[in-house]
PDB file of N, CA and C in Angstrom:
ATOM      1  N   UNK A   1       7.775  18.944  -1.410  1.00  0.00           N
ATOM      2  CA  UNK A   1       6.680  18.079  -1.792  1.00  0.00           C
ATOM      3  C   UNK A   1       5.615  18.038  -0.696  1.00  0.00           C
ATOM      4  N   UNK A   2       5.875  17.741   0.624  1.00  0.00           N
ATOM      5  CA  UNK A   2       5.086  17.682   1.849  1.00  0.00           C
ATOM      6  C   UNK A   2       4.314  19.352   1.688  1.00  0.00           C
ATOM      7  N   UNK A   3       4.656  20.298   1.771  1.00  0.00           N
ATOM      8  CA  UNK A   3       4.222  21.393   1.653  1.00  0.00           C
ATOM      9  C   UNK A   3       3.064  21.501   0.545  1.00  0.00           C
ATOM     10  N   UNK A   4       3.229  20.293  -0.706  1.00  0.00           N
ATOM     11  CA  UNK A   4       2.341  20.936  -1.497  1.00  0.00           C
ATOM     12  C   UNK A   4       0.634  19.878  -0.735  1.00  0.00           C
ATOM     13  N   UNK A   5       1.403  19.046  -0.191  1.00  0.00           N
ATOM     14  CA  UNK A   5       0.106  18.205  -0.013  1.00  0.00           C
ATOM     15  C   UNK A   5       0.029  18.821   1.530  1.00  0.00           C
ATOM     16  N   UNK A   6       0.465  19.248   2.604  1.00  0.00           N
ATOM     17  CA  UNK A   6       0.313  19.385   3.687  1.00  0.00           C
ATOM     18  C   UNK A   6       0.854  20.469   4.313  1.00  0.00           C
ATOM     19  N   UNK A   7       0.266  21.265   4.322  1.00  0.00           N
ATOM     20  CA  UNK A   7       0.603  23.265   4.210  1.00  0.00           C
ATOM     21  C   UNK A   7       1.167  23.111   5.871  1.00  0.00           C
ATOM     22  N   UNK A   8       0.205  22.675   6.067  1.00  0.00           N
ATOM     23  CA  UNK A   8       0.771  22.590   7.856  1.00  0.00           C
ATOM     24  C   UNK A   8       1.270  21.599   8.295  1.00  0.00           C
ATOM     25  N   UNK A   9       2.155  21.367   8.565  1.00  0.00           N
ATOM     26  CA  UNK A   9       3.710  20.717   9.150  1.00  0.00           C
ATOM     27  C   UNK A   9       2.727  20.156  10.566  1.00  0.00           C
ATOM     28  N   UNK A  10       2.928  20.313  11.465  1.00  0.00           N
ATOM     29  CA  UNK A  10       2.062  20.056  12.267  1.00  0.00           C
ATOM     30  C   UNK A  10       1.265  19.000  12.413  1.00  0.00           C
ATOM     31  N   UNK A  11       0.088  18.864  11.661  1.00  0.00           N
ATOM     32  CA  UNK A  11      -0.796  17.870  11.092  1.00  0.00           C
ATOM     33  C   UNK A  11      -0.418  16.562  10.397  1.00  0.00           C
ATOM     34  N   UNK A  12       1.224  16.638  10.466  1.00  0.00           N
ATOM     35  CA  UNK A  12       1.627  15.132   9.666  1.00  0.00           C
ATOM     36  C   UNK A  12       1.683  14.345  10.652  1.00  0.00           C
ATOM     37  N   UNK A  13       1.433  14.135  12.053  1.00  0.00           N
ATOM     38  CA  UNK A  13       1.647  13.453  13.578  1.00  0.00           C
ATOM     39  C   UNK A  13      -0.040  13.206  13.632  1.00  0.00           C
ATOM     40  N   UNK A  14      -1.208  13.715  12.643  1.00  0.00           N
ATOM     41  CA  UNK A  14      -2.110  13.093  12.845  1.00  0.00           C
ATOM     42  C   UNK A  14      -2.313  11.922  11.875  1.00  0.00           C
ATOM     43  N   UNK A  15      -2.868  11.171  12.795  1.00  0.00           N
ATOM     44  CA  UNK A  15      -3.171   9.571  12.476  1.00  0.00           C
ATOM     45  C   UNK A  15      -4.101   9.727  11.310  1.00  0.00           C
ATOM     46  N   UNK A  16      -4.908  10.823  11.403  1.00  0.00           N
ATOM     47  CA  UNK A  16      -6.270  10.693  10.200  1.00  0.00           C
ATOM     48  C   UNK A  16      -5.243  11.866   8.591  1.00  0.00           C
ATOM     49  N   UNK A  17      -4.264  11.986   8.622  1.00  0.00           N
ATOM     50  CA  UNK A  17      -3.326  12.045   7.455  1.00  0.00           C
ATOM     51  C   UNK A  17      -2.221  11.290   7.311  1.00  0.00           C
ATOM     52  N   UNK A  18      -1.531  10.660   8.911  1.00  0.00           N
ATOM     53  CA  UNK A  18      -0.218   9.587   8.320  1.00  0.00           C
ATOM     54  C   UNK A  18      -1.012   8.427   9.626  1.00  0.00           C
ATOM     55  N   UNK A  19      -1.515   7.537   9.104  1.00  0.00           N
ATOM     56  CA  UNK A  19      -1.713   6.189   9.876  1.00  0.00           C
ATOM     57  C   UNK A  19      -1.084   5.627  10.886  1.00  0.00           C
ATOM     58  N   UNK A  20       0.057   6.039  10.151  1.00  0.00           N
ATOM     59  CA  UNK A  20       1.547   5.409  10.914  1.00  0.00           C
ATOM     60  C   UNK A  20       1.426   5.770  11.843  1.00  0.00           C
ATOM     61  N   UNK A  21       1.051   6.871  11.881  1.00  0.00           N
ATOM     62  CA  UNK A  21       1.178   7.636  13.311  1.00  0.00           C
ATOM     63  C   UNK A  21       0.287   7.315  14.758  1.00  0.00           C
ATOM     64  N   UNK A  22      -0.361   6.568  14.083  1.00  0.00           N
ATOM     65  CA  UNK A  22      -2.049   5.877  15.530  1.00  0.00           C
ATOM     66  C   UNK A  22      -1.976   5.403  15.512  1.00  0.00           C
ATOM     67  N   UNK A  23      -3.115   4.110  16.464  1.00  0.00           N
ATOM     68  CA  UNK A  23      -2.845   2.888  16.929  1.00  0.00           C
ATOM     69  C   UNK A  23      -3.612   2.082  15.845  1.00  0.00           C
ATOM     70  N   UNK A  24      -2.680   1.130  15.455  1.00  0.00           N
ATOM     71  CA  UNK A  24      -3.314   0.117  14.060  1.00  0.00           C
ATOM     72  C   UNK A  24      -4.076  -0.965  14.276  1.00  0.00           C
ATOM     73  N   UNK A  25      -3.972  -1.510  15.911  1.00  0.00           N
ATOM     74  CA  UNK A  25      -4.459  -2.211  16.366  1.00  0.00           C
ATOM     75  C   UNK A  25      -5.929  -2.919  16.082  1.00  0.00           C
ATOM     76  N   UNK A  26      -5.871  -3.866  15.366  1.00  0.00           N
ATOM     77  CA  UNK A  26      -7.428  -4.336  14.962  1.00  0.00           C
ATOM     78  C   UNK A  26      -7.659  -3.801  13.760  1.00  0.00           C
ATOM     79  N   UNK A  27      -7.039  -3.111  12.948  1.00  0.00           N
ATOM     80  CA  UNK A  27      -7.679  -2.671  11.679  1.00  0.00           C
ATOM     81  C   UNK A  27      -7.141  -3.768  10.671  1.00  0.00           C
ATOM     82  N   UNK A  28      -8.066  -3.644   9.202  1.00  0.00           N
ATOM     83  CA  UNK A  28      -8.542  -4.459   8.408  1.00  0.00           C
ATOM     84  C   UNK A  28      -7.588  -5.233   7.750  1.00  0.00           C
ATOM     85  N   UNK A  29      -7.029  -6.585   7.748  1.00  0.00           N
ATOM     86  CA  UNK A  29      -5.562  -7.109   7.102  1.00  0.00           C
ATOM     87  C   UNK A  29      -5.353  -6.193   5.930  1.00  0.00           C
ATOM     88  N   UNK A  30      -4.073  -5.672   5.259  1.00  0.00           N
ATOM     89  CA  UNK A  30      -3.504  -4.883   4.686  1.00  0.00           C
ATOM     90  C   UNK A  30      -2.607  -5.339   3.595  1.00  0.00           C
ATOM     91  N   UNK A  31      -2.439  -4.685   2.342  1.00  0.00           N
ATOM     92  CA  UNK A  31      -1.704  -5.094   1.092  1.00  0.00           C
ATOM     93  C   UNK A  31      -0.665  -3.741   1.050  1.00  0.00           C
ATOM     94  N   UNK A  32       0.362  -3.177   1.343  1.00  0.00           N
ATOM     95  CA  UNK A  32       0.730  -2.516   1.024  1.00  0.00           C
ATOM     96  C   UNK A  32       2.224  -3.025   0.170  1.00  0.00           C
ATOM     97  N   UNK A  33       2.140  -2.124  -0.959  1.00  0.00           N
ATOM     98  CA  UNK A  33       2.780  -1.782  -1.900  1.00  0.00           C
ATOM     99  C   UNK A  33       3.833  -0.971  -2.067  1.00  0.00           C
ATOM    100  N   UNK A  34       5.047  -0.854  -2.864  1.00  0.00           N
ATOM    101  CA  UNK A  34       6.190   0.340  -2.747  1.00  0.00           C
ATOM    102  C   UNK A  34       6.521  -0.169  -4.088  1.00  0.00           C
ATOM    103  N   UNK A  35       7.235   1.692  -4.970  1.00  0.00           N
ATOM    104  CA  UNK A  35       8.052   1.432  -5.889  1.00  0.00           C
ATOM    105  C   UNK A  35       9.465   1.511  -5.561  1.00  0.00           C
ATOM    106  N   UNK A  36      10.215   0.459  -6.113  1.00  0.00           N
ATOM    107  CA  UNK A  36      11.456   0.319  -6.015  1.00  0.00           C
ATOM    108  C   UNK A  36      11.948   2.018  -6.058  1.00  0.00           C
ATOM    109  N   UNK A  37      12.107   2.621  -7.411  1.00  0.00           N
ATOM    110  CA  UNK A  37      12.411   4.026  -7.723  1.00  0.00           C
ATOM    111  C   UNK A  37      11.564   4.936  -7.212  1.00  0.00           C
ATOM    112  N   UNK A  38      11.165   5.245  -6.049  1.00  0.00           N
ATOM    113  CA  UNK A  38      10.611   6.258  -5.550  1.00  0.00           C
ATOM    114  C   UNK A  38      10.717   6.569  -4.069  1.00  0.00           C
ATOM    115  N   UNK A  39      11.049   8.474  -4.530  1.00  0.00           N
ATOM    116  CA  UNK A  39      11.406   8.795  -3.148  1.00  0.00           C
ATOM    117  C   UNK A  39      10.775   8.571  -2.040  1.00  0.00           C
ATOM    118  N   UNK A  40       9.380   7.923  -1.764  1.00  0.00           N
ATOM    119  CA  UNK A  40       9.094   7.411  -0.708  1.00  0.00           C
ATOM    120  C   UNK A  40       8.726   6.005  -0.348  1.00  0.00           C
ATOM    121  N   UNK A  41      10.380   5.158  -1.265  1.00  0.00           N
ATOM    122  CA  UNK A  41      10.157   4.251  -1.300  1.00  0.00           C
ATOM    123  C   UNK A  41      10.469   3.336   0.123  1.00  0.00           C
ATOM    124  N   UNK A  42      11.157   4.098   1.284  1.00  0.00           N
ATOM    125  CA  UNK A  42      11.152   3.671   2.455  1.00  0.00           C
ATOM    126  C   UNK A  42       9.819   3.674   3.400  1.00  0.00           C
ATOM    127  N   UNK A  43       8.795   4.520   3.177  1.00  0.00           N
ATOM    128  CA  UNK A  43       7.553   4.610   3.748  1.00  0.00           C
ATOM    129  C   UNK A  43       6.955   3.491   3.894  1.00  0.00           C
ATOM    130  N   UNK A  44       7.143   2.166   2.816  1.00  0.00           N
ATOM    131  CA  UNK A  44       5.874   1.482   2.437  1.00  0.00           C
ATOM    132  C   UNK A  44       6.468   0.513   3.782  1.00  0.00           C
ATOM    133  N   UNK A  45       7.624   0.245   3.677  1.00  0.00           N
ATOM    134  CA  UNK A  45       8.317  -0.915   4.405  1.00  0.00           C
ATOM    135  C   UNK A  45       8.340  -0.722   6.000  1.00  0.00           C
ATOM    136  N   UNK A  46       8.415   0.725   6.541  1.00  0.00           N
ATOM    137  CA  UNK A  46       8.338   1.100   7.576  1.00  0.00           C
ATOM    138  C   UNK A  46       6.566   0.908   7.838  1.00  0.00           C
ATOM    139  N   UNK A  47       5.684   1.683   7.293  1.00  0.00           N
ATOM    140  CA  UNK A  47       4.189   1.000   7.742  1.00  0.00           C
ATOM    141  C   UNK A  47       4.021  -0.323   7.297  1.00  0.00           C
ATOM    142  N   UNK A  48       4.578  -1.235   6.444  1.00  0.00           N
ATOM    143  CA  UNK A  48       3.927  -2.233   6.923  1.00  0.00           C
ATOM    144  C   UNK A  48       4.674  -3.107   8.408  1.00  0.00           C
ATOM    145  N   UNK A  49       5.828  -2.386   8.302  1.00  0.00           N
ATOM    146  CA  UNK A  49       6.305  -3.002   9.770  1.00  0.00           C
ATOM    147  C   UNK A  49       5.059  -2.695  10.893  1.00  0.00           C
ATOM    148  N   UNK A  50       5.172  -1.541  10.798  1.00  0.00           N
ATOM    149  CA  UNK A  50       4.442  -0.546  12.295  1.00  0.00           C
ATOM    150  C   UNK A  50       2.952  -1.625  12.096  1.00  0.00           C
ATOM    151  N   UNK A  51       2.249  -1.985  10.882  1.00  0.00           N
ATOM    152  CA  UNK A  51       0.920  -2.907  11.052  1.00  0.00           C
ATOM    153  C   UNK A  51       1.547  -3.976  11.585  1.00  0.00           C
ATOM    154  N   UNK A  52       2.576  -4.876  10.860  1.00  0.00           N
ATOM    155  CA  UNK A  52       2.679  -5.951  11.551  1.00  0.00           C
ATOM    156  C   UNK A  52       2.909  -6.246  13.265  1.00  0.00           C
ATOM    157  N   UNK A  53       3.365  -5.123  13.825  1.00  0.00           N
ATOM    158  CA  UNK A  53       4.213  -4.900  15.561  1.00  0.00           C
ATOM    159  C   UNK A  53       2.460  -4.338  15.631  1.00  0.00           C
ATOM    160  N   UNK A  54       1.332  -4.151  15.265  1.00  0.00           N
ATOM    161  CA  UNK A  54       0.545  -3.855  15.666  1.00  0.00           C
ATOM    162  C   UNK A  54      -0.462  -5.035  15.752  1.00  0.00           C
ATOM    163  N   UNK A  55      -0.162  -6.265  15.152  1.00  0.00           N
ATOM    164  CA  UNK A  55      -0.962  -7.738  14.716  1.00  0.00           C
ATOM    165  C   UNK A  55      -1.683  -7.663  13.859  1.00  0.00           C
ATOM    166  N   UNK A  56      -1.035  -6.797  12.713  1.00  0.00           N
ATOM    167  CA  UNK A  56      -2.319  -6.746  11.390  1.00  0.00           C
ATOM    168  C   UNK A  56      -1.571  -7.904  10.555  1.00  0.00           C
ATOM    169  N   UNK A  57      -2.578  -8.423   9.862  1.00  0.00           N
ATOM    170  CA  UNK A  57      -1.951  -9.419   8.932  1.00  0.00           C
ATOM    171  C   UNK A  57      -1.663  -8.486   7.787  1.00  0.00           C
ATOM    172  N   UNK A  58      -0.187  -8.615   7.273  1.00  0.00           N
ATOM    173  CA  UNK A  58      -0.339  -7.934   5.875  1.00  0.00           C
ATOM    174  C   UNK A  58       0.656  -8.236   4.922  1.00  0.00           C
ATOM    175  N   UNK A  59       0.496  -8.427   3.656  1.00  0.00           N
ATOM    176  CA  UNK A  59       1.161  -8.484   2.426  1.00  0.00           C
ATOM    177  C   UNK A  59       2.248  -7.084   2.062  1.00  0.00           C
ATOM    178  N   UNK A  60       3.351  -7.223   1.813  1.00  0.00           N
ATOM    179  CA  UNK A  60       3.588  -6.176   1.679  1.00  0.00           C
ATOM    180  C   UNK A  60       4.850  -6.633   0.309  1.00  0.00           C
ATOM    181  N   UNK A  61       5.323  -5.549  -0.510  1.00  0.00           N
ATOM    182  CA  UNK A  61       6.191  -6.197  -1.517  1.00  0.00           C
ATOM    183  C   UNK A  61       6.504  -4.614  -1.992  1.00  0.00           C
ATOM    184  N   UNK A  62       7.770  -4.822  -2.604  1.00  0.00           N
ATOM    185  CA  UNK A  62       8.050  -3.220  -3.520  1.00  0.00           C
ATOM    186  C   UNK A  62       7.973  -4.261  -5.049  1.00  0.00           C
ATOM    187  N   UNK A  63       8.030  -3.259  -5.796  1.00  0.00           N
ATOM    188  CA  UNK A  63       7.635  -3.609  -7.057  1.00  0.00           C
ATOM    189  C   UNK A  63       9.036  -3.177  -7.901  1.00  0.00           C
ATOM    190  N   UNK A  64      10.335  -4.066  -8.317  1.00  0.00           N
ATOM    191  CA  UNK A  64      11.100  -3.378  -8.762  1.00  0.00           C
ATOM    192  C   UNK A  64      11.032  -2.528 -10.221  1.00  0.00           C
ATOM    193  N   UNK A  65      11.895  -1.788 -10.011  1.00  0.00           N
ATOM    194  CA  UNK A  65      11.688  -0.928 -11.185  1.00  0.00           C
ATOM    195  C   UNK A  65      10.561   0.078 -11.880  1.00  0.00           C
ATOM    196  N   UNK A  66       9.539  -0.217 -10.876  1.00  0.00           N
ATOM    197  CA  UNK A  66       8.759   1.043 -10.857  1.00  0.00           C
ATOM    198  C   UNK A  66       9.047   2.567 -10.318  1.00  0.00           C
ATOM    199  N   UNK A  67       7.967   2.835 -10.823  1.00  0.00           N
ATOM    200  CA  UNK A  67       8.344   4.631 -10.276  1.00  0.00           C
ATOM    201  C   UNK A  67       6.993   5.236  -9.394  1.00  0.00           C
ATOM    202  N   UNK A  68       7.053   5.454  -8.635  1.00  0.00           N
ATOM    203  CA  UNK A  68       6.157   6.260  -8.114  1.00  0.00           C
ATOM    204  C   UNK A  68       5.001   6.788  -8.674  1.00  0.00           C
ATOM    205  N   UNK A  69       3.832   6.365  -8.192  1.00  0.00           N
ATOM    206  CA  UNK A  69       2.705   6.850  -9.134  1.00  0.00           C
ATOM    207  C   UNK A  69       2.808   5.676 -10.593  1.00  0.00           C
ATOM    208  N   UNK A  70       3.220   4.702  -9.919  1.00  0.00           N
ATOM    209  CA  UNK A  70       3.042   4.043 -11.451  1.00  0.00           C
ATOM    210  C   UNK A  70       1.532   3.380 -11.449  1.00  0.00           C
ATOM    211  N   UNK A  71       1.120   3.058 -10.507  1.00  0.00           N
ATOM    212  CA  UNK A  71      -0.822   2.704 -10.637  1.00  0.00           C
ATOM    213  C   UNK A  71      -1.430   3.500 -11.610  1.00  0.00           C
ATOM    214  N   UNK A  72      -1.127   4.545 -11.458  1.00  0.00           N
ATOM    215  CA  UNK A  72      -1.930   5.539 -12.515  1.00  0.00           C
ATOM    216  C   UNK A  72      -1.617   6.085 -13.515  1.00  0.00           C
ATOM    217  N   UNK A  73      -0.596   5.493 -14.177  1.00  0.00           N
ATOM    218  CA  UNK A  73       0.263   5.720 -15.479  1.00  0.00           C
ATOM    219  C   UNK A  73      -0.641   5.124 -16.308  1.00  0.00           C
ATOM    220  N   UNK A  74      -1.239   4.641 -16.362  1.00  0.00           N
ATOM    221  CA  UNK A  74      -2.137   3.659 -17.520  1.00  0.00           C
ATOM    222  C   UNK A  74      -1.433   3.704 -18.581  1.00  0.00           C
ATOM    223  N   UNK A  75       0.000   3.661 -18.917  1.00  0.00           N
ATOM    224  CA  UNK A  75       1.202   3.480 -20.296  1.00  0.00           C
ATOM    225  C   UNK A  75       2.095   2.738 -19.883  1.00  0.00           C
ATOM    226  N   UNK A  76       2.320   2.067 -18.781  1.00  0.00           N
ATOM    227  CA  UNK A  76       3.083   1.323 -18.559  1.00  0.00           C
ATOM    228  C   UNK A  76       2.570  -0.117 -18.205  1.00  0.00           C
ATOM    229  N   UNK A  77       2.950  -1.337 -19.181  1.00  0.00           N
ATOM    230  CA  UNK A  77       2.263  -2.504 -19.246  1.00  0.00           C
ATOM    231  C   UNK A  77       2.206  -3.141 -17.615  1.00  0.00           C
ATOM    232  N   UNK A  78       3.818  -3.291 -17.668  1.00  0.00           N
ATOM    233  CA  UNK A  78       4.124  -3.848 -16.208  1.00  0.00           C
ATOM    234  C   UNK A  78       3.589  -3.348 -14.652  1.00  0.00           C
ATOM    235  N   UNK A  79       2.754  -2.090 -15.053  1.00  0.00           N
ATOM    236  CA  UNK A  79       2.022  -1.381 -13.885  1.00  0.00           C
ATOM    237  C   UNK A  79       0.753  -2.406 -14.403  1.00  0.00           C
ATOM    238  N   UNK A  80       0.273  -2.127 -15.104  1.00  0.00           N
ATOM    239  CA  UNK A  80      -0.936  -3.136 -15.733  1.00  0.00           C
ATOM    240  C   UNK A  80      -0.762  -4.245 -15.009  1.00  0.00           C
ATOM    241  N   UNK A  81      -0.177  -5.247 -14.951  1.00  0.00           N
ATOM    242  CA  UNK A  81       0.547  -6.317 -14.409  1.00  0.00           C
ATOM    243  C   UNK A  81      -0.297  -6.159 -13.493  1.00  0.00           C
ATOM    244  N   UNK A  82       0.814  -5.476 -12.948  1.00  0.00           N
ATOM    245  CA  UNK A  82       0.655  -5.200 -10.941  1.00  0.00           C
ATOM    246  C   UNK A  82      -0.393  -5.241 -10.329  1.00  0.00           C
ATOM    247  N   UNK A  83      -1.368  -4.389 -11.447  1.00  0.00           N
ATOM    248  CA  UNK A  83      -2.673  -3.931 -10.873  1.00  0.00           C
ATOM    249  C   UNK A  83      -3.661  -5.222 -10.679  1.00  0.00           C
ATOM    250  N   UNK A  84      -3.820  -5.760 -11.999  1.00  0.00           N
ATOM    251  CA  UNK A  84      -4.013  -7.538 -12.101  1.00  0.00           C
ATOM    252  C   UNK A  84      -3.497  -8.272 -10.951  1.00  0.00           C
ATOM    253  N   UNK A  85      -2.148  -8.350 -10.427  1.00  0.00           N
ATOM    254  CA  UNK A  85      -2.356  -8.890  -9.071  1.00  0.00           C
ATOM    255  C   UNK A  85      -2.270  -8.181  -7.794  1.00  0.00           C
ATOM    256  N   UNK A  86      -2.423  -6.958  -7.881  1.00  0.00           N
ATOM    257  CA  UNK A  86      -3.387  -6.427  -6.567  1.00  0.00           C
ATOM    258  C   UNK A  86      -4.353  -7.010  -6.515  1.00  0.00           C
ATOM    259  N   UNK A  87      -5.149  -6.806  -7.574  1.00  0.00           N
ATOM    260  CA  UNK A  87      -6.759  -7.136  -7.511  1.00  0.00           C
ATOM    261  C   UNK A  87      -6.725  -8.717  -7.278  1.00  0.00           C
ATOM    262  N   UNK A  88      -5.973  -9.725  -7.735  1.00  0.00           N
ATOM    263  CA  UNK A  88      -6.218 -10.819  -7.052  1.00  0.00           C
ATOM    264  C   UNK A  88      -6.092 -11.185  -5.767  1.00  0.00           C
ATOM    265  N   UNK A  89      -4.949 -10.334  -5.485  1.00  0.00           N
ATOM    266  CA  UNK A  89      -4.571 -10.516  -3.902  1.00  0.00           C
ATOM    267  C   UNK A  89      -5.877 -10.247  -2.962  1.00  0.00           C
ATOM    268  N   UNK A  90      -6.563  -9.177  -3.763  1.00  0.00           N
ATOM    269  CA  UNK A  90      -7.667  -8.567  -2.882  1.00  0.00           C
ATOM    270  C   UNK A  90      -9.082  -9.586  -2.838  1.00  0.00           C
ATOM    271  N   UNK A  91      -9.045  -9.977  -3.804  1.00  0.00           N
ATOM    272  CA  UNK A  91      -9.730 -10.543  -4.318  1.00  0.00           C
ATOM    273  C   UNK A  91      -9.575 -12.249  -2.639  1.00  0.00           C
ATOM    274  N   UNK A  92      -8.548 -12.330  -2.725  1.00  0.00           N
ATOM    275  CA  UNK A  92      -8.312 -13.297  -1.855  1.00  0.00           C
ATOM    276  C   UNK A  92      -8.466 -13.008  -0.411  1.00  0.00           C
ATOM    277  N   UNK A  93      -8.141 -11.535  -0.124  1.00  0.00           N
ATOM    278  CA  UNK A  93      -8.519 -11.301   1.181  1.00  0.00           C
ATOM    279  C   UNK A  93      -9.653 -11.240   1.408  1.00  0.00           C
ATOM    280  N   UNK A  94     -10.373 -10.726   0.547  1.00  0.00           N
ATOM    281  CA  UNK A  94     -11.871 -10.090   0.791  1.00  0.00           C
ATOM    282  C   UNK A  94     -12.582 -11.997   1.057  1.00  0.00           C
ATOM    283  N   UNK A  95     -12.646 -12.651   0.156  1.00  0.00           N
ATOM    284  CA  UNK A  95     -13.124 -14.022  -0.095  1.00  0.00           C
ATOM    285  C   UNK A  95     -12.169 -15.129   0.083  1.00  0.00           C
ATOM    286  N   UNK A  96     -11.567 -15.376   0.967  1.00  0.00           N
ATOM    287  CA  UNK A  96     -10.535 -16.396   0.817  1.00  0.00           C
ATOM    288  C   UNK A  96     -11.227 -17.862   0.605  1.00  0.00           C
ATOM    289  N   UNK A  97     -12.439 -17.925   1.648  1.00  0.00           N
ATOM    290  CA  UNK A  97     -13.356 -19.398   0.806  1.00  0.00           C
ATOM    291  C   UNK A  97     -13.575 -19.226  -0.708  1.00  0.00           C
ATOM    292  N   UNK A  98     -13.673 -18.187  -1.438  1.00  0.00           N
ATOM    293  CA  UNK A  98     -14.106 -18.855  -2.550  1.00  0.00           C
ATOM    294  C   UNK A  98     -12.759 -17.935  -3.275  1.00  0.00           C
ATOM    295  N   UNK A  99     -11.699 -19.092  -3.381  1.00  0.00           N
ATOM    296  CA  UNK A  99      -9.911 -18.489  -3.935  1.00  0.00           C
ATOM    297  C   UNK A  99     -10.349 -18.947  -5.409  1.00  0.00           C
ATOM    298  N   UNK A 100     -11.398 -20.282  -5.965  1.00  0.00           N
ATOM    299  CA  UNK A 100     -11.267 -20.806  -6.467  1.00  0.00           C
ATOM    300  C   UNK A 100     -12.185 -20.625  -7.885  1.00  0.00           C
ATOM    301  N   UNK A 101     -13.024 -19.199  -7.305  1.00  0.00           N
ATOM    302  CA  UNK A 101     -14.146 -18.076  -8.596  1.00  0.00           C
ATOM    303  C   UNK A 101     -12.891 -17.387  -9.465  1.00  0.00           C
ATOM    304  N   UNK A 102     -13.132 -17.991 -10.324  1.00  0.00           N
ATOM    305  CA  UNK A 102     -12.006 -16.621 -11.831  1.00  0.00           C
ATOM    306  C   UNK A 102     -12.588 -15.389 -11.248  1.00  0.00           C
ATOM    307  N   UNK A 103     -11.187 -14.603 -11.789  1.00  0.00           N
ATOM    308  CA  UNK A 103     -11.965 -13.182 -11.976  1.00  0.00           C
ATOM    309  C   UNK A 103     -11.859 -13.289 -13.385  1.00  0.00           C
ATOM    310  N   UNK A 104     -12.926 -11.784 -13.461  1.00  0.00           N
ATOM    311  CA  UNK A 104     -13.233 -11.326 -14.870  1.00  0.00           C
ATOM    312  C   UNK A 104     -12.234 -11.287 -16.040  1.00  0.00           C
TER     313      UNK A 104
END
């Protein structure tokens, strides 16, 4: 799988393809996400550690019973869901004074 996205082995120790890998220090509070069923479902939990030991504020949650790539399934309701409260969550970081505007 790494091979199909990253021909060169090498280049996965850079920060500007795995984050994880540089200093997080000061970057923007963070929502990260994981599917329960997916093989890189240990990734999500390990970077949001590495932000938090870095002082990022961040949300982090796996989503049970999803699958990988479920954001972009647009056939699965309960991804629908999800997406609905990403966007609120974001919705709250971006504006936390105004928690209290509906969204659309």
């Amino acid at each position: 799988m790494r091979a199909g996205y990253l021909p060169d082995r090498s280049l996965s120790l850079d920060p500007r393809v795995s984050p994880i890998e540089g200093d997080l220090t000061g970057v923007a509070p963070a929502i990260v996400r994981g599917a329960e069923c997916d093989p890189l479902r240990d990734h999500a939990p390990a970077y949001a550690a590495v932000l938090e030991a870095a002082g990022v504020p961040v949300r982090f949650r796996i989503s049970p019973g999803m699958l990988h790539g479920y954001w972009s399934t647009g056939v699965v309701p309960r991804a629908n869901e999800l997406a609905d409260q990403l966007c609120e969550e974001l919705a709250e970081l971006l504006a936390p004074e105004h928690t209290d505007i509906p969204l659309p």
